[in-house]
C-alpha atoms as a PDB file:
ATOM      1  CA  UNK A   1     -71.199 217.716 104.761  1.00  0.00           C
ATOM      2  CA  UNK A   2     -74.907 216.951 103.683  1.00  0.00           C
ATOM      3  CA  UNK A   3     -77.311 219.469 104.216  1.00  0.00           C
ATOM      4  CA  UNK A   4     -80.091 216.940 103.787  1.00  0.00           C
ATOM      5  CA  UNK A   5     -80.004 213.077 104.516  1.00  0.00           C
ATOM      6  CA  UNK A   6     -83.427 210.925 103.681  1.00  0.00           C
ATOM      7  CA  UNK A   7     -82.929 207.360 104.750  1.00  0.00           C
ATOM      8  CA  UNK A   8     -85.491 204.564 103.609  1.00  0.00           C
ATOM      9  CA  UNK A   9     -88.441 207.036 103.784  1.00  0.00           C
ATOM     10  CA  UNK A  10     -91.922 206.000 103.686  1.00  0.00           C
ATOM     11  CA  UNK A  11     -94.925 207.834 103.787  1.00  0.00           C
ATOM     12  CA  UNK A  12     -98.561 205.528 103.769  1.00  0.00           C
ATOM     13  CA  UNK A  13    -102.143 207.279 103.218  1.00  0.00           C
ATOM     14  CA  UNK A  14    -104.261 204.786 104.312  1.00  0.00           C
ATOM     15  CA  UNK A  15    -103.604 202.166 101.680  1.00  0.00           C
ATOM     16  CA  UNK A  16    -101.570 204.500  99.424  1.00  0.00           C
ATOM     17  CA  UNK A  17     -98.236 204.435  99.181  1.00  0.00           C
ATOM     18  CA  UNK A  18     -96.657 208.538  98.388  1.00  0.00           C
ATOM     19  CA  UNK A  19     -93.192 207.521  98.879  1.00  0.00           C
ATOM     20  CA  UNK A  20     -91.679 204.103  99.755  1.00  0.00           C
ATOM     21  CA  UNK A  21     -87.782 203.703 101.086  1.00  0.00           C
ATOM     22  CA  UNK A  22     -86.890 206.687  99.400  1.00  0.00           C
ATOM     23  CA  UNK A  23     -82.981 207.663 100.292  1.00  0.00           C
ATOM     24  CA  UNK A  24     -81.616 210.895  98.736  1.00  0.00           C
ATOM     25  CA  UNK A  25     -78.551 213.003  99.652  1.00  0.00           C
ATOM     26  CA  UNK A  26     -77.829 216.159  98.788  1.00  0.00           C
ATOM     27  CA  UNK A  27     -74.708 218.511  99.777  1.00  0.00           C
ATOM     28  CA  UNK A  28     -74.335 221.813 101.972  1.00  0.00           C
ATOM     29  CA  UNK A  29     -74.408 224.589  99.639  1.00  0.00           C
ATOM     30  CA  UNK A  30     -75.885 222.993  96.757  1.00  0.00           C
ATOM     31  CA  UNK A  31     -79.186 223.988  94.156  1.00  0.00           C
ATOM     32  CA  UNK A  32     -80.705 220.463  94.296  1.00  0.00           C
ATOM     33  CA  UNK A  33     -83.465 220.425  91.399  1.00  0.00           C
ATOM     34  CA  UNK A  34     -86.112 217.852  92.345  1.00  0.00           C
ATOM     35  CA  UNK A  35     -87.962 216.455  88.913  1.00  0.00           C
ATOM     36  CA  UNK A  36     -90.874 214.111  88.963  1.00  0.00           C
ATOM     37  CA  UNK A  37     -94.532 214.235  86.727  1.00  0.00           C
ATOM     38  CA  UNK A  38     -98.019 215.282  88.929  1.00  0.00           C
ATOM     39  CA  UNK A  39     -98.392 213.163  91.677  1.00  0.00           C
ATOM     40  CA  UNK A  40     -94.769 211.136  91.837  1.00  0.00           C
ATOM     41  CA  UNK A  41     -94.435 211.959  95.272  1.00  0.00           C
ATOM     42  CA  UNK A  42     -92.528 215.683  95.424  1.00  0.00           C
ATOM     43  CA  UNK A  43     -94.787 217.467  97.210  1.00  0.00           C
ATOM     44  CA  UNK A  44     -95.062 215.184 100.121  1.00  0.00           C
ATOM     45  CA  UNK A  45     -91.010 214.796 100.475  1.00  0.00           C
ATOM     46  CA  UNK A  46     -90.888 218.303 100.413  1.00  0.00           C
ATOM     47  CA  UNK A  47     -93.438 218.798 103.431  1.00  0.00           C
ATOM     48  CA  UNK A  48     -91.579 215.799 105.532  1.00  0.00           C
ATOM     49  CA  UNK A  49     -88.188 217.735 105.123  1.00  0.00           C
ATOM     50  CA  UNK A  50     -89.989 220.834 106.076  1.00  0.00           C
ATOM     51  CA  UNK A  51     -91.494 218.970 109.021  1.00  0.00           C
ATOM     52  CA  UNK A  52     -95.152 219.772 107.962  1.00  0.00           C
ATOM     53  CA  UNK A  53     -95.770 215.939 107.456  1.00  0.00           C
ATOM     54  CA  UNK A  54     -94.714 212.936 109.749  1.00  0.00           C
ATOM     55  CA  UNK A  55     -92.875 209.839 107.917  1.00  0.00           C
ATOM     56  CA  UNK A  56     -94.307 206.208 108.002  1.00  0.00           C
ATOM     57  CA  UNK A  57     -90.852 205.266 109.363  1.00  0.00           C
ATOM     58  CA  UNK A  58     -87.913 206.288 107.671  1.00  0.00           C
ATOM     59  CA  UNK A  59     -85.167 209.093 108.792  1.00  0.00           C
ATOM     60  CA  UNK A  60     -84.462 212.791 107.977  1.00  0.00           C
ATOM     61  CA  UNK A  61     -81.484 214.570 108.746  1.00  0.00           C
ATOM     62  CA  UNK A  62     -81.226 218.187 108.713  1.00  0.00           C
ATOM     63  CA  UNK A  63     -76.982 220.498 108.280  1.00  0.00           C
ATOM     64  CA  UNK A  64     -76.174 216.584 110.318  1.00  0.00           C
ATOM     65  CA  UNK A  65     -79.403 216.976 112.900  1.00  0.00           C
ATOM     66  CA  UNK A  66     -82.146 214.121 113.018  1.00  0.00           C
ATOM     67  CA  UNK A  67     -85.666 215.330 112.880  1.00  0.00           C
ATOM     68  CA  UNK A  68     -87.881 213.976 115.482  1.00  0.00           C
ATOM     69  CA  UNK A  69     -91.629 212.386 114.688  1.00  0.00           C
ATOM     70  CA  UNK A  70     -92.678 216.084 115.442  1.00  0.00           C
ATOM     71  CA  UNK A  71     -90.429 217.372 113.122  1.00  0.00           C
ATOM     72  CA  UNK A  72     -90.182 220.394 115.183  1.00  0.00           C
ATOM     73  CA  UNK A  73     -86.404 220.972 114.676  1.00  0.00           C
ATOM     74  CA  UNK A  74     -87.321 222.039 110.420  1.00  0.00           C
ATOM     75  CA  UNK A  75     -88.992 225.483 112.024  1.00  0.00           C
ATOM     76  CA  UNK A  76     -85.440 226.841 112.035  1.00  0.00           C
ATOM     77  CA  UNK A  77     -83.588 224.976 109.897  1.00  0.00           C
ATOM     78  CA  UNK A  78     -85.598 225.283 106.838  1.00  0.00           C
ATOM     79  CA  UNK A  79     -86.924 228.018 104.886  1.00  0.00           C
ATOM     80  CA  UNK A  80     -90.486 226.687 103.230  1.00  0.00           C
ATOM     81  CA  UNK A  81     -92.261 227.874 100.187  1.00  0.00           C
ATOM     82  CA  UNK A  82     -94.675 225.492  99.467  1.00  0.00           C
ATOM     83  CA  UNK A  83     -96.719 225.726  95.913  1.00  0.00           C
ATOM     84  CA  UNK A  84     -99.996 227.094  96.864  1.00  0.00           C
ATOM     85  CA  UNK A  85     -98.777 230.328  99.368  1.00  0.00           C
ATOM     86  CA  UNK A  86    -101.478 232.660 100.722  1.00  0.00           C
ATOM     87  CA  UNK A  87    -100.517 236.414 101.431  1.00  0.00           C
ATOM     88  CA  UNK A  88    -102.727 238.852 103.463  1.00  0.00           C
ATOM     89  CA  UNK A  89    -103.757 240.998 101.126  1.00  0.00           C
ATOM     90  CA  UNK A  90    -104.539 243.916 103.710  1.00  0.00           C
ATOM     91  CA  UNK A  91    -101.316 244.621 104.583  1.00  0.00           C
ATOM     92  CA  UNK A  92     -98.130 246.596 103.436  1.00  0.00           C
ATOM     93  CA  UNK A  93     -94.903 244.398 101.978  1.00  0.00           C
ATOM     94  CA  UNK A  94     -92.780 245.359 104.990  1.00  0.00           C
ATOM     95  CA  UNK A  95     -96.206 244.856 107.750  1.00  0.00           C
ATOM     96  CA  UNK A  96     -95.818 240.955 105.909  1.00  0.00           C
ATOM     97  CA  UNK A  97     -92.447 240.110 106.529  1.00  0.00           C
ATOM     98  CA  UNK A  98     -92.985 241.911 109.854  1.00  0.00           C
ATOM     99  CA  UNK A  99     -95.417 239.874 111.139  1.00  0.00           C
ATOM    100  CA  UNK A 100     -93.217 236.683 110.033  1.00  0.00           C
ATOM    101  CA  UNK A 101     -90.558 237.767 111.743  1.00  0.00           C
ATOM    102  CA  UNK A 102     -92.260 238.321 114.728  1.00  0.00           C
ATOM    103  CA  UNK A 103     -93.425 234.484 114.854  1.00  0.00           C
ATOM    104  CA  UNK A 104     -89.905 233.594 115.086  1.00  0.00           C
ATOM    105  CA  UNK A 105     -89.306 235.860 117.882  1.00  0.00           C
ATOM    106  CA  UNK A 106     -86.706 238.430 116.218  1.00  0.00           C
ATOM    107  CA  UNK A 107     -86.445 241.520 118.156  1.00  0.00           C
ATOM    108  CA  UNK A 108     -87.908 244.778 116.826  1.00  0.00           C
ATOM    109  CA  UNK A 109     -84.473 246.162 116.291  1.00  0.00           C
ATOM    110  CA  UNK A 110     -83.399 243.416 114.367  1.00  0.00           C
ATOM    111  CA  UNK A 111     -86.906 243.234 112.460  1.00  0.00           C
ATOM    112  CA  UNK A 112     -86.172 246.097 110.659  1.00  0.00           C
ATOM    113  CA  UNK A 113     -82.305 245.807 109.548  1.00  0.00           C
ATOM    114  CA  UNK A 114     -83.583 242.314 108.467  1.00  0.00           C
ATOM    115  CA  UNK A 115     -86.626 243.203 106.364  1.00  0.00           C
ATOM    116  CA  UNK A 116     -84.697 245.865 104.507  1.00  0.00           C
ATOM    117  CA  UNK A 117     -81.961 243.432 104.017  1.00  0.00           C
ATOM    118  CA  UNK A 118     -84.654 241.265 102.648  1.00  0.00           C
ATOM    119  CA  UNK A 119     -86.274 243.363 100.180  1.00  0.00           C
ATOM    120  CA  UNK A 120     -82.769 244.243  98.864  1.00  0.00           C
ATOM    121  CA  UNK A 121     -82.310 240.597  98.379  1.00  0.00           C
ATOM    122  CA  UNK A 122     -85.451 239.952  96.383  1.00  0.00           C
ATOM    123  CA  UNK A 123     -85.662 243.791  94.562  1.00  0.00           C
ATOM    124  CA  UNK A 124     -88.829 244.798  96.089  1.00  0.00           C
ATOM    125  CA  UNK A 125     -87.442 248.016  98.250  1.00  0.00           C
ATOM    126  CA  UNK A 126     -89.699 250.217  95.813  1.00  0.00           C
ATOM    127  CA  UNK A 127     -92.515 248.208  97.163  1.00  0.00           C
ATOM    128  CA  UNK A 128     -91.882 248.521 100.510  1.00  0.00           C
ATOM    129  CA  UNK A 129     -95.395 250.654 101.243  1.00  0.00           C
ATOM    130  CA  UNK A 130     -97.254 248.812  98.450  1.00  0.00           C
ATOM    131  CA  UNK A 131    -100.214 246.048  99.802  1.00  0.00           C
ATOM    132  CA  UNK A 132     -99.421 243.102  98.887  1.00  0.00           C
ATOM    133  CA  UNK A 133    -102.328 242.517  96.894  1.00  0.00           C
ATOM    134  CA  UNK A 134    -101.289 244.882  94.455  1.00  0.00           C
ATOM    135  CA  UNK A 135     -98.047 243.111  93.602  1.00  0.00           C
ATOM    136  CA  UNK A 136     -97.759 240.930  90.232  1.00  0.00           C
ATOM    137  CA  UNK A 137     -97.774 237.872  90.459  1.00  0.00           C
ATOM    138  CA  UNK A 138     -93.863 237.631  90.196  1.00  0.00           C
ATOM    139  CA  UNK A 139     -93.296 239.701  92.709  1.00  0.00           C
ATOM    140  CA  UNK A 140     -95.595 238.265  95.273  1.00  0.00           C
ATOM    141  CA  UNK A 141     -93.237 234.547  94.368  1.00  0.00           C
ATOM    142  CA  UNK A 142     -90.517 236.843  95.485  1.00  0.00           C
ATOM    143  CA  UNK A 143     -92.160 238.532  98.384  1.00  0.00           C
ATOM    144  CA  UNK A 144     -93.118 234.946  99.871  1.00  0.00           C
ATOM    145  CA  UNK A 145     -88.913 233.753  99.181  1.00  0.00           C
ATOM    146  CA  UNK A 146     -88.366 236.582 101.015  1.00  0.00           C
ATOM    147  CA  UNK A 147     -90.884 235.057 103.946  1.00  0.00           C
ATOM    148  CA  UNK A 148     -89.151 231.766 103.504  1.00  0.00           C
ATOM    149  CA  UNK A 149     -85.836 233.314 104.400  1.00  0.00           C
ATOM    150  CA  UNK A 150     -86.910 235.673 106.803  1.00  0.00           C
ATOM    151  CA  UNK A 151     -85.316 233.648 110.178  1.00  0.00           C
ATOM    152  CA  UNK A 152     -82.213 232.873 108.055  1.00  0.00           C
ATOM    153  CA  UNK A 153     -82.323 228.838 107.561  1.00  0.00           C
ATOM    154  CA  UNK A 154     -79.168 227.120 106.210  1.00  0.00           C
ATOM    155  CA  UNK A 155     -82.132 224.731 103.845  1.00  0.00           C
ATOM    156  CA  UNK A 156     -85.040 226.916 101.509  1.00  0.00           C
ATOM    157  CA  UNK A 157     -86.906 224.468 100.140  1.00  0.00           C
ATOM    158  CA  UNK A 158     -89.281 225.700  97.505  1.00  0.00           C
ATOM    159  CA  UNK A 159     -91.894 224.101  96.047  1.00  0.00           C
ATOM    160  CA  UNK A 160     -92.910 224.745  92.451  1.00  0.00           C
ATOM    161  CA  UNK A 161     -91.721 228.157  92.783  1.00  0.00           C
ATOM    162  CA  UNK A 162     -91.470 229.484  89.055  1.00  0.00           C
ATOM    163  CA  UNK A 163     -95.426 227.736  88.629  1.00  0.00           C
ATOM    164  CA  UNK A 164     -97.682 230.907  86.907  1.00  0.00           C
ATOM    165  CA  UNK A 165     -94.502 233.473  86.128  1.00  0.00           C
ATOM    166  CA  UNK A 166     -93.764 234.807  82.575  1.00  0.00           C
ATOM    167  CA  UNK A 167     -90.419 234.374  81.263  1.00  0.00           C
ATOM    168  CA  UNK A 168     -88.793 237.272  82.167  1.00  0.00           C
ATOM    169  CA  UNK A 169     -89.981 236.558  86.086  1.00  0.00           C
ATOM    170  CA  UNK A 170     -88.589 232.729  85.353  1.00  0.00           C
ATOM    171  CA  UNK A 171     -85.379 234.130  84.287  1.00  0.00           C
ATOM    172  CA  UNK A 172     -85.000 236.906  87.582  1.00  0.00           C
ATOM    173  CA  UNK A 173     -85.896 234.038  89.925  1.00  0.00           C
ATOM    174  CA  UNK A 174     -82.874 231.680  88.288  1.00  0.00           C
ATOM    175  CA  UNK A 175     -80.616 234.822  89.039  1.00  0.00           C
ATOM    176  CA  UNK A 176     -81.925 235.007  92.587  1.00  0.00           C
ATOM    177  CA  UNK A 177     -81.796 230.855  92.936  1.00  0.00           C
ATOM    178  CA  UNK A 178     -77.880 231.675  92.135  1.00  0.00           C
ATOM    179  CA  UNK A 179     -77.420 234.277  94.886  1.00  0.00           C
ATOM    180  CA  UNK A 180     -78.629 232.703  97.266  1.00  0.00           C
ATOM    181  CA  UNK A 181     -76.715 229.577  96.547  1.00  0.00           C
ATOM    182  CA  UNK A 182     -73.685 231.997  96.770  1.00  0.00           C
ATOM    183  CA  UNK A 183     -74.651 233.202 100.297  1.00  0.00           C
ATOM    184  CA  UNK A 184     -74.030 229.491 101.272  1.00  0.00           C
ATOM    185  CA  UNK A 185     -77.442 228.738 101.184  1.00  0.00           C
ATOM    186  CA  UNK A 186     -79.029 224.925 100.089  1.00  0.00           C
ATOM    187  CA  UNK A 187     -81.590 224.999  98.202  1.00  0.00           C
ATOM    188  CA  UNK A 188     -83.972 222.140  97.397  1.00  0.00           C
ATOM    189  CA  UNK A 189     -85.979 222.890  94.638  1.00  0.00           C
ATOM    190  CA  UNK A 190     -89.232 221.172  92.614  1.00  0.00           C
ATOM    191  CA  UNK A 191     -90.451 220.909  89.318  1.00  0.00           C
ATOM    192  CA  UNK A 192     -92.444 219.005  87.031  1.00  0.00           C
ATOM    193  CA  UNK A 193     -90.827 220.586  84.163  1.00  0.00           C
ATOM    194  CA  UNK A 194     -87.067 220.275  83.876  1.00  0.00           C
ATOM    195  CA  UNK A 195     -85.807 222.888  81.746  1.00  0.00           C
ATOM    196  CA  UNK A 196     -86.858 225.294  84.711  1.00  0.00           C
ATOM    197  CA  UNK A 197     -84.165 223.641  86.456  1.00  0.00           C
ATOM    198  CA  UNK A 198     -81.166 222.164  84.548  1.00  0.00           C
ATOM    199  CA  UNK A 199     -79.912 225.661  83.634  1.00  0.00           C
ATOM    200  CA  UNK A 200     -79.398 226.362  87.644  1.00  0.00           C
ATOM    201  CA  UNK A 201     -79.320 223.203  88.987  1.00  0.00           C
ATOM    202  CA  UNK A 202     -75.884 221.696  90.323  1.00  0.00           C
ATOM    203  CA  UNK A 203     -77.599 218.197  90.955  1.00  0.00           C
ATOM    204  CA  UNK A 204     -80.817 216.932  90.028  1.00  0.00           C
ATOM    205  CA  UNK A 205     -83.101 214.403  90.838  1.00  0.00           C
ATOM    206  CA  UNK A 206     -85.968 212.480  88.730  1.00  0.00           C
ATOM    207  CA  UNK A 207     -88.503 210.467  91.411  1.00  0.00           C
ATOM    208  CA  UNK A 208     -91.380 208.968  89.478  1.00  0.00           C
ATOM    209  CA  UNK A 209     -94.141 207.017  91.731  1.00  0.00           C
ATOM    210  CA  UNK A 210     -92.252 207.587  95.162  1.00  0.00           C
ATOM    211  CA  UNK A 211     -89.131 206.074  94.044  1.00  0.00           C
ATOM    212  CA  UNK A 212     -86.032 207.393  93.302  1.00  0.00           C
ATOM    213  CA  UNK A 213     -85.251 207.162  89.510  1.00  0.00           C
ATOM    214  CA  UNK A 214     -81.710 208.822  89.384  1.00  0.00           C
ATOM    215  CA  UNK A 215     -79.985 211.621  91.371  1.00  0.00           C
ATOM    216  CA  UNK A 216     -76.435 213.511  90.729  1.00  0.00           C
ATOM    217  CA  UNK A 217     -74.486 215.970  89.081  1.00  0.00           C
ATOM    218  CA  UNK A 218     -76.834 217.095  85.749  1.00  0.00           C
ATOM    219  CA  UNK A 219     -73.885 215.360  83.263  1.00  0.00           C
ATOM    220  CA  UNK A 220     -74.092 212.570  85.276  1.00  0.00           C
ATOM    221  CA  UNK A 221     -77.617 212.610  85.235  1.00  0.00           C
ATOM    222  CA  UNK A 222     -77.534 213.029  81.321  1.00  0.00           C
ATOM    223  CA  UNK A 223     -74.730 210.468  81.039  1.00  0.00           C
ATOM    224  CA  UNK A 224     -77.036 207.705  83.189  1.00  0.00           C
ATOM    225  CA  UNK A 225     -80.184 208.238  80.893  1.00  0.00           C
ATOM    226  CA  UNK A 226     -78.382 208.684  77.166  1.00  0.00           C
ATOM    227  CA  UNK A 227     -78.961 205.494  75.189  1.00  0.00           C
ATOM    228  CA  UNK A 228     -75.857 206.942  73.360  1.00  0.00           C
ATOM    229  CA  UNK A 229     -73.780 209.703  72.158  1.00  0.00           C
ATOM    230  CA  UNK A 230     -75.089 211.810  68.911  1.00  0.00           C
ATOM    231  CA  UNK A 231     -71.994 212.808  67.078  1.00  0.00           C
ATOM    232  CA  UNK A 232     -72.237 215.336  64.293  1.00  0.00           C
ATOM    233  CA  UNK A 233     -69.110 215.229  61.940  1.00  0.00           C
ATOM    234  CA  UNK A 234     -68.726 217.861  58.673  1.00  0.00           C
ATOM    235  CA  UNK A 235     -66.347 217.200  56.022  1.00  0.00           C
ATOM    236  CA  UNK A 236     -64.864 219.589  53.499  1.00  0.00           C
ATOM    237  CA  UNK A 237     -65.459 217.697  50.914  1.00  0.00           C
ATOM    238  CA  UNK A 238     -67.727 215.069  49.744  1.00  0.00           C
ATOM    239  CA  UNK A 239     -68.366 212.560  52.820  1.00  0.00           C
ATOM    240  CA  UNK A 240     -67.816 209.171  50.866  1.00  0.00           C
ATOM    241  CA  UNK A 241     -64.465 208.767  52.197  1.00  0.00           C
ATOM    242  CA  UNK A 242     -65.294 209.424  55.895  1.00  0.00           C
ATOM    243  CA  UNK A 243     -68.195 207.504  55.453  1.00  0.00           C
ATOM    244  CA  UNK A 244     -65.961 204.346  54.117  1.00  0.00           C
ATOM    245  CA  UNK A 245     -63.413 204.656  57.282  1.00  0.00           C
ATOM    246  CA  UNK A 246     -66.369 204.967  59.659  1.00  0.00           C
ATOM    247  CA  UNK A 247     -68.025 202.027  58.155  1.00  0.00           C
ATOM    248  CA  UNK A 248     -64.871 199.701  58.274  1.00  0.00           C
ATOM    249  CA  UNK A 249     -64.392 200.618  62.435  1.00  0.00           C
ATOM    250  CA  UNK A 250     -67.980 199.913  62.642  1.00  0.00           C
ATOM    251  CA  UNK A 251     -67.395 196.315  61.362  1.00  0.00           C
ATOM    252  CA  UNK A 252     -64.668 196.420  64.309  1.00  0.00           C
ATOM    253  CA  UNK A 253     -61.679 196.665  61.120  1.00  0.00           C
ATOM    254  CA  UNK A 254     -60.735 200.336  62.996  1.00  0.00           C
ATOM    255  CA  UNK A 255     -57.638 201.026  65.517  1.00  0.00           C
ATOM    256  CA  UNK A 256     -58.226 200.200  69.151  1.00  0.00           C
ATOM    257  CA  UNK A 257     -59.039 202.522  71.364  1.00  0.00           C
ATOM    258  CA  UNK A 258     -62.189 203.756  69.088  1.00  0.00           C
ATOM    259  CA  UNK A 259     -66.425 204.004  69.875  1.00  0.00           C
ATOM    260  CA  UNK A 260     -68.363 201.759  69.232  1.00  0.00           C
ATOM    261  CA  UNK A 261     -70.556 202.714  66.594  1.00  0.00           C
ATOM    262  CA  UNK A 262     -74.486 201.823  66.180  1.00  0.00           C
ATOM    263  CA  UNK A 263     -75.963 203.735  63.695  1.00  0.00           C
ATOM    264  CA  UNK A 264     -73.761 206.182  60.880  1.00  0.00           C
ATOM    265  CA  UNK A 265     -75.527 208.278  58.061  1.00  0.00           C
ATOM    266  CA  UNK A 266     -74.991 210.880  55.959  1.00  0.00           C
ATOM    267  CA  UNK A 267     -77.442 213.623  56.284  1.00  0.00           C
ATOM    268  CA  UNK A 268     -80.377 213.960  53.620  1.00  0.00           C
ATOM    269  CA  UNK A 269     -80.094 217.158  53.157  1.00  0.00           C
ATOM    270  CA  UNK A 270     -76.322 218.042  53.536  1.00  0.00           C
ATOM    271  CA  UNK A 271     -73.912 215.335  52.136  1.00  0.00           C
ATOM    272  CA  UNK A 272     -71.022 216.833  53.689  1.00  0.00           C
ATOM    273  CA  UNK A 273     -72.786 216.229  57.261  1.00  0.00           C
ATOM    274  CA  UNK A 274     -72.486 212.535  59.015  1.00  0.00           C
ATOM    275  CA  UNK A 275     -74.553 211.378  61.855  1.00  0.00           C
ATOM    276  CA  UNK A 276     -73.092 209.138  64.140  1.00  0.00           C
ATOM    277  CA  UNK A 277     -74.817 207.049  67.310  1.00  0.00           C
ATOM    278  CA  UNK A 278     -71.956 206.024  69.624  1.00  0.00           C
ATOM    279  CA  UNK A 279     -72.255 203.782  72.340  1.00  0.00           C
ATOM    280  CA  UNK A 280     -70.950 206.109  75.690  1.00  0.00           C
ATOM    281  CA  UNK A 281     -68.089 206.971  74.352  1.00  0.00           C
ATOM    282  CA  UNK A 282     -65.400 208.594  76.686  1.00  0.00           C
ATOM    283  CA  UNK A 283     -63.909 211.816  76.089  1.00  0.00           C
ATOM    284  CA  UNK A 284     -60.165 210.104  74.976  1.00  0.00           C
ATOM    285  CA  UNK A 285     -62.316 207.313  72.612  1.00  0.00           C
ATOM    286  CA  UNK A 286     -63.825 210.551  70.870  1.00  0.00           C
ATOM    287  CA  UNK A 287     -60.491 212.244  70.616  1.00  0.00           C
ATOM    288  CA  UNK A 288     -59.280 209.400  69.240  1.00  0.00           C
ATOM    289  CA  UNK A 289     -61.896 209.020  66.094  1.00  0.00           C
ATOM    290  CA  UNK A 290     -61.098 212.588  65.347  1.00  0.00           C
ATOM    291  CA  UNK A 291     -57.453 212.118  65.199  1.00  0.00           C
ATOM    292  CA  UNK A 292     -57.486 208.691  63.616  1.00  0.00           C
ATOM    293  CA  UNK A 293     -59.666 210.648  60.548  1.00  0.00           C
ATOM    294  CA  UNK A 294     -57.354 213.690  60.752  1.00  0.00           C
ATOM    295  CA  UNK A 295     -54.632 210.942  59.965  1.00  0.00           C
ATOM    296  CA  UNK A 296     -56.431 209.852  57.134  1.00  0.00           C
ATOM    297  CA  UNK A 297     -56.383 212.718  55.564  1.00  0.00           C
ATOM    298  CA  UNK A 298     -59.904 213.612  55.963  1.00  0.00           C
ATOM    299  CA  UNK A 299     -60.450 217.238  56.108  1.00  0.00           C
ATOM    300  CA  UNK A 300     -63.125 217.723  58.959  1.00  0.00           C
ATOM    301  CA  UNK A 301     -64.412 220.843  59.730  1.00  0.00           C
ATOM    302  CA  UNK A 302     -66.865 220.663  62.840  1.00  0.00           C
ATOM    303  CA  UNK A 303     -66.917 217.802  65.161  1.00  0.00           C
ATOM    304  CA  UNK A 304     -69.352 217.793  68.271  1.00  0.00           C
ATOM    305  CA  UNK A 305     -71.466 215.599  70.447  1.00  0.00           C
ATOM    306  CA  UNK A 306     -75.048 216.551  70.508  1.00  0.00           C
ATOM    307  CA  UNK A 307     -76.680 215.825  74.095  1.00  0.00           C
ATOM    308  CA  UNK A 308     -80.200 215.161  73.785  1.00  0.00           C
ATOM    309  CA  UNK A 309     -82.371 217.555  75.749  1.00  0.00           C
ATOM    310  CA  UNK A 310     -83.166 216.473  79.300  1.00  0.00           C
ATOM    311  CA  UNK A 311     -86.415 217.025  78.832  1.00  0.00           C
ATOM    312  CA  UNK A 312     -86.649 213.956  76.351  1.00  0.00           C
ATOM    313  CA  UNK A 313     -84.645 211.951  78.262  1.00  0.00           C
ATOM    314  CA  UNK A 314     -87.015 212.617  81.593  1.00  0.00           C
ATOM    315  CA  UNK A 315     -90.456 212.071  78.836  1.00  0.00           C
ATOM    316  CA  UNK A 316     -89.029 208.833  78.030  1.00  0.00           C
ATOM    317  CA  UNK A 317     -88.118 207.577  80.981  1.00  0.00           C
ATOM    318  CA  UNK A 318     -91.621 208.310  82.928  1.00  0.00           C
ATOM    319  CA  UNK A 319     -93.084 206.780  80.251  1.00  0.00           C
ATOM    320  CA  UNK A 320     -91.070 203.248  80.691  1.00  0.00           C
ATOM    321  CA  UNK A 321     -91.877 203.609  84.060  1.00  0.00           C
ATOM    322  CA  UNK A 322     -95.809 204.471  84.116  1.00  0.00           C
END
């Protein structure tokens, strides 16, 4: 089942277009990282799903619901934390969740088992009597996740959520991101910067000027954008041998059943080191070259594909598509 369903939506500021027939699709119990530069359109999808914003036309569907022009259905389905939050600095951690839970009408008994289950969830139970003023800025990002999830939604969707924390914050927030996930919750989650995301992300998505660029599993993701496999092969030995054989299936004079091979050369530095470009090779087609140079007797002592780094992958793409 999808947890969230966008169907051709558009969304028209006067004679700007934010987002136009934008479909997306993303899967109940899922960490769905959302990628796209300053101003590609994230922040308005994310207030549409959260039904803060009304569509041009288009359709959202929320755990298999379809949210009206009101939107007024996302109040309990979704948990929001948009990028810019504001806290009231005058009162206590718990008096803040309090009052949230109140506006969703949770009885007082149940207030209280909730917030403490809350501030479990998000490690601030040694804050409890603190004002919230005096948190860090970390823990106020958790504080207002803790908001977002007071009423219980099925969908959090969280808006630039690691924007302004150190590392160590960034790394506590991932951890939490995977709980959560675990408790069977979807998360839909946006970034401009994807290395925030690919660690926890189970799909990602790149938009770039409203539009949908790519979306799906991060190897698939990775596999879609990669011009072609990097392939790092070390010899014992001197590499003029391997080199030789490598050259000879490049010229198509190899078994079947091999890569394709673009570019091959030896490193500058390290002549027992070849570089290889492969042209999306499959997992049997690399077996293969590693067993056809076993058979030649070529003593190889490390053999791996090197990915290119997402973030490269995302830099050039935006920049095709400015």
């Amino acid at each position: 089942m999808y947890a969230i369903e966008i169907k051709n939506l558009t969304k028209r500021y006067g004679k700007m277009t934010a987002l136009e027939d934008f479909s997306l699709s993303v899967a109940e119990g899922s960490i769905y990282g959302f990628i796209g530069p300053n101003g590609a359109g994230k922040t308005t999808t994310l207030r549409m799903l959260a039904g803060l914003l009304e569509p041009t036309k288009g359709e959202i569907h929320l755990m298999g619901k379809k949210l009206s022009r009101s939107g007024v259905e996302a109040q309990h389905l979704v948990g929001y934390m948009p990028d810019f939050f504001g806290v009231y600095d005058d009162l206590r951690v718990w008096e803040y969740l309090d009052f949230f839970a109140r506006c969703y009408g949770i009885a007082r008994q149940k207030r209280q088992a909730t917030i403490d289950q809350l501030l479990d969830l998000v490690d601030l139970r040694s804050k409890r009597e603190a004002f919230v003023q005096s948190l860090s800025r970390g823990m106020q990002q958790r504080l207002c996740l803790a908001h977002a999830l007071v009423h219980n939604p099925p969908i959090l969707i969280l808006d630039e959520p690691a924007s302004g924390l150190d590392p160590r914050a960034r790394v506590e927030l991932r951890e939490l991101l995977r709980t959560l996930r675990d408790l069977g919750k979807t998360v839909f989650i946006s970034s401009h910067i994807l290395s925030e995301l690919a660690e926890v992300s189970t799909e990602i998505g790149i938009i770039n000027h409203g539009k949908m660029v790519v979306s799906g599993p991060v190897a698939e993701v990775r596999r879609q954008l990669q011009e072609g496999n990097q392939l790092q092969i070390r010899v014992l030995h001197d590499a003029t041998r391997a080199l030789e054989l490598l050259q000879q299936i490049a010229k198509g004079q190899g078994s079947e059943g091999l890569p394709l091979i673009l570019e091959l050369q030896i490193d500058g530095s390290d002549p027992r080191l070849l570089h290889l470009t492969l042209d999306g090779a499959t997992e049997e087609q690399l077996a293969a070259l590693l067993s056809y140079l076993l058979a030649q007797k070529v003593a190889v002592s490390n053999y791996h594909v090197q990915a290119e780094e997402l973030e490269k992958l995302f830099l050039r793409l935006t920049e095709v598509l400015i």
